[in-house]
C-alpha atoms as a PDB file:
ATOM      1  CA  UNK A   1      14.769 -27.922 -12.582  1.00  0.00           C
ATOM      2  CA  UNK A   2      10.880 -26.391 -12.648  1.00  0.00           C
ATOM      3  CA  UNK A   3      11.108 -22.445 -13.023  1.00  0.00           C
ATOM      4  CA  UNK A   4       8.077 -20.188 -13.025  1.00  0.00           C
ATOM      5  CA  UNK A   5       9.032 -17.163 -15.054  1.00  0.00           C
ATOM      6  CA  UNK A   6       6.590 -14.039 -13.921  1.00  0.00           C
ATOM      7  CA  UNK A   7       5.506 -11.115 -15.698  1.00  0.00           C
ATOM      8  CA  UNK A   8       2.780  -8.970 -15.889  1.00  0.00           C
ATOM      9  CA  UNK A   9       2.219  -9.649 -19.151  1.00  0.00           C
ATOM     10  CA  UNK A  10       3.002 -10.616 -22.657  1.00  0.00           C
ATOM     11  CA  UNK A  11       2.354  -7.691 -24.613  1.00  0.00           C
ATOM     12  CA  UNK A  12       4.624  -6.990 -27.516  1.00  0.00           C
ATOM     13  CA  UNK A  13       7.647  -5.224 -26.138  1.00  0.00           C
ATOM     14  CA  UNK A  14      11.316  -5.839 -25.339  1.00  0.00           C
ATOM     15  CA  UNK A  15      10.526  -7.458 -21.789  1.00  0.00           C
ATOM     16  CA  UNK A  16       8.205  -9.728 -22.689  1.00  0.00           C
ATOM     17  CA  UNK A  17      10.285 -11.099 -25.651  1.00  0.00           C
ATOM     18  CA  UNK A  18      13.294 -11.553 -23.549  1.00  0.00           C
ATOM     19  CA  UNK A  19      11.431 -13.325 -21.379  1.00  0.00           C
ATOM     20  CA  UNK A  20      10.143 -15.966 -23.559  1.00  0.00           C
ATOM     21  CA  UNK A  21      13.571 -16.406 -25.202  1.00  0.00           C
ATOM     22  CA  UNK A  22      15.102 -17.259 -21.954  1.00  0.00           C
ATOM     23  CA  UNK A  23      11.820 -19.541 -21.101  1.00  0.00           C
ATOM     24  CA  UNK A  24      12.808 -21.135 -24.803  1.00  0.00           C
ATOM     25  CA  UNK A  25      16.086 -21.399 -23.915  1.00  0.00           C
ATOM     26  CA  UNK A  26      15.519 -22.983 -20.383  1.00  0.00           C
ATOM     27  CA  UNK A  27      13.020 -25.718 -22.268  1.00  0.00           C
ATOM     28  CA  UNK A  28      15.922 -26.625 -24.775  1.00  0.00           C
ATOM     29  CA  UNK A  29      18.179 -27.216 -21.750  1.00  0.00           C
ATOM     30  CA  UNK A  30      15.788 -29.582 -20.426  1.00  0.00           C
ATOM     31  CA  UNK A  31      14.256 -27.910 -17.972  1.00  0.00           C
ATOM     32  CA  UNK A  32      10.491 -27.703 -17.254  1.00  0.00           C
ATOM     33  CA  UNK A  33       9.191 -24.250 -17.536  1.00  0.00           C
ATOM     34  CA  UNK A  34       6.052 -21.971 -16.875  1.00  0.00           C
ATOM     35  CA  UNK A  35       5.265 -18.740 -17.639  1.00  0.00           C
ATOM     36  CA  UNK A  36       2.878 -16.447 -15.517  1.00  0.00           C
ATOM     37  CA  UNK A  37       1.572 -13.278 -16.454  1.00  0.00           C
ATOM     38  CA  UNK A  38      -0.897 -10.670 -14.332  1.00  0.00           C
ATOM     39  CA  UNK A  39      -3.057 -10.299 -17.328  1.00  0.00           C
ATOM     40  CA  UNK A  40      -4.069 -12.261 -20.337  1.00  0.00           C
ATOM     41  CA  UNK A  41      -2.161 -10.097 -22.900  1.00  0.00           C
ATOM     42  CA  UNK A  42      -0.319 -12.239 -24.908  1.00  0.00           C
ATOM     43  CA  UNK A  43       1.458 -10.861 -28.675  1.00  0.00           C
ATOM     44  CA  UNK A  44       3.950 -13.877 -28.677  1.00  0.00           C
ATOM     45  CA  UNK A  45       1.307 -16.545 -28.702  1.00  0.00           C
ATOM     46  CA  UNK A  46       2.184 -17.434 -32.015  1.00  0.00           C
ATOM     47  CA  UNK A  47       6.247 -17.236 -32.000  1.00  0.00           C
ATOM     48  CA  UNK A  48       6.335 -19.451 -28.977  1.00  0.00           C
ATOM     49  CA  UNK A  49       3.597 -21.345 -28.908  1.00  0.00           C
ATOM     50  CA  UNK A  50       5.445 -24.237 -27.255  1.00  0.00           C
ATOM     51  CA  UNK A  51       5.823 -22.510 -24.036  1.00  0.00           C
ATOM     52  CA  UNK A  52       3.411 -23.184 -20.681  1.00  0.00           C
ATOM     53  CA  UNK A  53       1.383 -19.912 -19.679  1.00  0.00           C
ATOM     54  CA  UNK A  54      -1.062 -19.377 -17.001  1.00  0.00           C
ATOM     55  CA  UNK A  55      -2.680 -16.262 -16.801  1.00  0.00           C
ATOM     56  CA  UNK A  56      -4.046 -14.460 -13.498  1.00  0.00           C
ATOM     57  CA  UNK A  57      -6.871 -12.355 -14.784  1.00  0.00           C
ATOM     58  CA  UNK A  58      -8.720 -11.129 -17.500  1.00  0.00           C
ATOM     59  CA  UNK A  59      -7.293  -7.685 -19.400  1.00  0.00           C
ATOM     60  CA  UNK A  60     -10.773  -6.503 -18.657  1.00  0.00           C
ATOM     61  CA  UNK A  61     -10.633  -6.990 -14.891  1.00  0.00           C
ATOM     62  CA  UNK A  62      -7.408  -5.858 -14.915  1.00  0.00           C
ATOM     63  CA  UNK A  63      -7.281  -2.468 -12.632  1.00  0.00           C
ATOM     64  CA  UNK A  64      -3.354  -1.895 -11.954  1.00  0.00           C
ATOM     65  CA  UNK A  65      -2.429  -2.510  -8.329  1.00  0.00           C
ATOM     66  CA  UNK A  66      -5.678  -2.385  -7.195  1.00  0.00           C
ATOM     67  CA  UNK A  67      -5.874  -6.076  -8.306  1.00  0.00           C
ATOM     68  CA  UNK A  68      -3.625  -7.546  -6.084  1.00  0.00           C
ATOM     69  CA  UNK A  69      -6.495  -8.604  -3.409  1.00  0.00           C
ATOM     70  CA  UNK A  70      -7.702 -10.537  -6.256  1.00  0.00           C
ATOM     71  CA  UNK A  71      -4.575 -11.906  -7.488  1.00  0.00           C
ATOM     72  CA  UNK A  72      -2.783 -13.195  -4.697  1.00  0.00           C
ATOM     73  CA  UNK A  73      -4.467 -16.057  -4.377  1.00  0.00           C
ATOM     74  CA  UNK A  74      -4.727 -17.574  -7.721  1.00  0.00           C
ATOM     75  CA  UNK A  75      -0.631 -16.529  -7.647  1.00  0.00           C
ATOM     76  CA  UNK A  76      -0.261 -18.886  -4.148  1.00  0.00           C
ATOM     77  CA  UNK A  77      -2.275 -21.679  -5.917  1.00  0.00           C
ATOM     78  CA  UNK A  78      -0.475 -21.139  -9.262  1.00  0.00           C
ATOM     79  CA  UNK A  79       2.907 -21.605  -7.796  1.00  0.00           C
ATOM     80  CA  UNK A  80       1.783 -24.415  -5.025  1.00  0.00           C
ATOM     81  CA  UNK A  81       0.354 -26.458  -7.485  1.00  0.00           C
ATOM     82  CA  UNK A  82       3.713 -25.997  -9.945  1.00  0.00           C
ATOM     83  CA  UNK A  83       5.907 -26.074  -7.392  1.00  0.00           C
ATOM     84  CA  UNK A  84       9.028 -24.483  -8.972  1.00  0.00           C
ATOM     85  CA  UNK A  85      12.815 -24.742  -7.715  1.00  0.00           C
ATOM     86  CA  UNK A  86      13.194 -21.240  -8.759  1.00  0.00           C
ATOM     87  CA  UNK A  87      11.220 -17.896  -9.567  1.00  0.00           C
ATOM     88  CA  UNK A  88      12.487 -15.271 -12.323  1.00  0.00           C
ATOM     89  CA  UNK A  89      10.719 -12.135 -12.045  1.00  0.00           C
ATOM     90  CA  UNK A  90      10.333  -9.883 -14.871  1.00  0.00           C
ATOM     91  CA  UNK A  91       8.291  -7.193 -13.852  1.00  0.00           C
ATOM     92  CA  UNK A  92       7.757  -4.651 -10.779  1.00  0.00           C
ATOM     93  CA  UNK A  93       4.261  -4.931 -10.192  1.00  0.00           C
ATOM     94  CA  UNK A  94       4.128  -8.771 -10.344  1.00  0.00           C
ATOM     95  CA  UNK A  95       7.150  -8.633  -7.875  1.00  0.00           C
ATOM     96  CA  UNK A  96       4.789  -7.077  -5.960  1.00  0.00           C
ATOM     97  CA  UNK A  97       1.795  -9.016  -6.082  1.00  0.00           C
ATOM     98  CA  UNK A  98       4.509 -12.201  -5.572  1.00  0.00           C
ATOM     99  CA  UNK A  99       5.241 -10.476  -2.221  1.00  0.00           C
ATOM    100  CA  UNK A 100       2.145 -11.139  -0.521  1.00  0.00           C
ATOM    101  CA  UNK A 101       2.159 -14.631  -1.944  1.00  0.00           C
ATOM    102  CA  UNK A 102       4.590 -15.522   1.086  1.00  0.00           C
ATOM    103  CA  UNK A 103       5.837 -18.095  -0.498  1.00  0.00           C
ATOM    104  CA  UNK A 104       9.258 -19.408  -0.103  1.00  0.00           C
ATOM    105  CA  UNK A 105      11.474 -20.133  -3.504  1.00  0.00           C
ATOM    106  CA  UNK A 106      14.804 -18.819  -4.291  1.00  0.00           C
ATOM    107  CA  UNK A 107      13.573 -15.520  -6.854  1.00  0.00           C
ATOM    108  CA  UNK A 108      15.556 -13.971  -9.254  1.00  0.00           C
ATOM    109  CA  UNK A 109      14.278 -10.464 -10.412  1.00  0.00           C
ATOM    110  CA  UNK A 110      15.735  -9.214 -13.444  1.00  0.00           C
ATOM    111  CA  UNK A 111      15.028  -5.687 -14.180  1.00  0.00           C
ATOM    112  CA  UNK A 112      14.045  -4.531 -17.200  1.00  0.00           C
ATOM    113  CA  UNK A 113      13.397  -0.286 -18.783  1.00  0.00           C
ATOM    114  CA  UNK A 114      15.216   1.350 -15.877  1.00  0.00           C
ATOM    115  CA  UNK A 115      17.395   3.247 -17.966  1.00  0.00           C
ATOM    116  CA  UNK A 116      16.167   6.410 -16.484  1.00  0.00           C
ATOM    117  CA  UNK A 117      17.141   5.544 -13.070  1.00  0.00           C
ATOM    118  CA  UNK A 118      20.879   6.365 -13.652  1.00  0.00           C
ATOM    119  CA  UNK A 119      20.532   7.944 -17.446  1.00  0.00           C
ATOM    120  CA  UNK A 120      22.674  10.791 -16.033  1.00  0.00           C
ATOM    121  CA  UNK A 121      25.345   8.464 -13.932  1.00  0.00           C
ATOM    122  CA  UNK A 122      28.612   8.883 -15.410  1.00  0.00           C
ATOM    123  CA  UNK A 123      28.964   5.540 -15.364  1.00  0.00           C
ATOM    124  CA  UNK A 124      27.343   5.122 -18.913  1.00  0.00           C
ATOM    125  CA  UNK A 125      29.511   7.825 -20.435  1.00  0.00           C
ATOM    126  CA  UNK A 126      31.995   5.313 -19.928  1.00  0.00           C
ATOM    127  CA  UNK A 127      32.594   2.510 -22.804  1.00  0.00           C
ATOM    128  CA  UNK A 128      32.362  -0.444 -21.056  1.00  0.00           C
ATOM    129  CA  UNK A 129      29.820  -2.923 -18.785  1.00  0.00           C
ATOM    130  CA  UNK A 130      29.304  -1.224 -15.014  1.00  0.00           C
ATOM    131  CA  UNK A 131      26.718  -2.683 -12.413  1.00  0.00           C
ATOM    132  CA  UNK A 132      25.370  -0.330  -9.552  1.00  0.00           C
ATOM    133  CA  UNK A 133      24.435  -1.701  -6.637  1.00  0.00           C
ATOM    134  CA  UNK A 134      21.554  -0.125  -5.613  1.00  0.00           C
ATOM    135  CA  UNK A 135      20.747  -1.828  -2.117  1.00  0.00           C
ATOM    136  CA  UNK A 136      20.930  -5.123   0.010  1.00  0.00           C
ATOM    137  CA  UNK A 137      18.371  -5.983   2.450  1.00  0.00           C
ATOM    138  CA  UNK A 138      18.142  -9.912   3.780  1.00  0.00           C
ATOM    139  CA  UNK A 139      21.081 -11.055   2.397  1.00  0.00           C
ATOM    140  CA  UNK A 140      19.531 -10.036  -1.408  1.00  0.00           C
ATOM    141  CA  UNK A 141      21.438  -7.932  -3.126  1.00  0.00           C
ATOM    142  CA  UNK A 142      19.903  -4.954  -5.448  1.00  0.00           C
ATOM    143  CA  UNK A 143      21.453  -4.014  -8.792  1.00  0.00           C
ATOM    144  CA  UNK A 144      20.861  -2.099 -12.232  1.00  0.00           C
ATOM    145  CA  UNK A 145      23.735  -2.793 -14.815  1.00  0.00           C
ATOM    146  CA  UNK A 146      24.717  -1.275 -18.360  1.00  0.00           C
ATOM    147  CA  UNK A 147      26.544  -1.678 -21.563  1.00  0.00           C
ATOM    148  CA  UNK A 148      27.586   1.237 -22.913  1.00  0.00           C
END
């Protein structure tokens, strides 16, 4: 299977590091895999150099979503000219910029540092895994999960 994993970028945080494990892991399953990040940031180059990245712009023309007329394009072209089965999302403003891509693959967005969004839930004073659904819309379904 050909996956594009997306993020905006590969600076050194938790993220970023899970993302290239599960790109790592994907490869030693056999499966052909590229990573594509917003901006050239990259802290991992080292640990996993054996991994396929593509970057979108330079850190210095970089201007937060204000980029995205820029970006969309070399996105499309990115993901036309890989052609993936399947596209794992890593971060929100990348799932953003992917939206006005219109292109059409299966996406899986995982979502990553949203621990504020239900910090005072009572579901994490509870001991145990809980998932939240936190919308549906299309026939995609929307939700933030813990393990407390």
């Amino acid at each position: 299977m050909k996956i594009v994993l997306l993020s905006h970028s590969l600076r050194k945080g938790g993220a970023e590091r899970i993302l290239l494990e599960i790109a790592n892991g994907l490869i030693n399953l056999g499966h052909i895999v590229n990573v594509i990040t917003w901006i050239d940031e990259d802290a991992f180059i080292s640990e996993y150099n054996s991994i396929n990245r593509v970057s979108l712009l330079k850190k210095n023309h970089y201007s937060g979503l204000k980029s995205i007329p820029k970006s969309i394009f070399p996105l499309r072209r990115a993901l036309k000219s890989f052609n993936p089965d399947i596209i794992h999302i890593h971060s929100p403003n990348i799932a953003t910029l992917f939206s006005f891509t219109f292109i059409n693959t299966p996406v899986i967005h995982v979502i990553h540092g949203y621990g504020k969004i239900a910090q005072d839930n009572n579901l994490l004073k509870k001991k145990e895994f809980s998932s939240v659904l936190l919308g549906e819309k299309d026939g995609s379904y929307f939700f933030i999960s813990f393990w407390q």
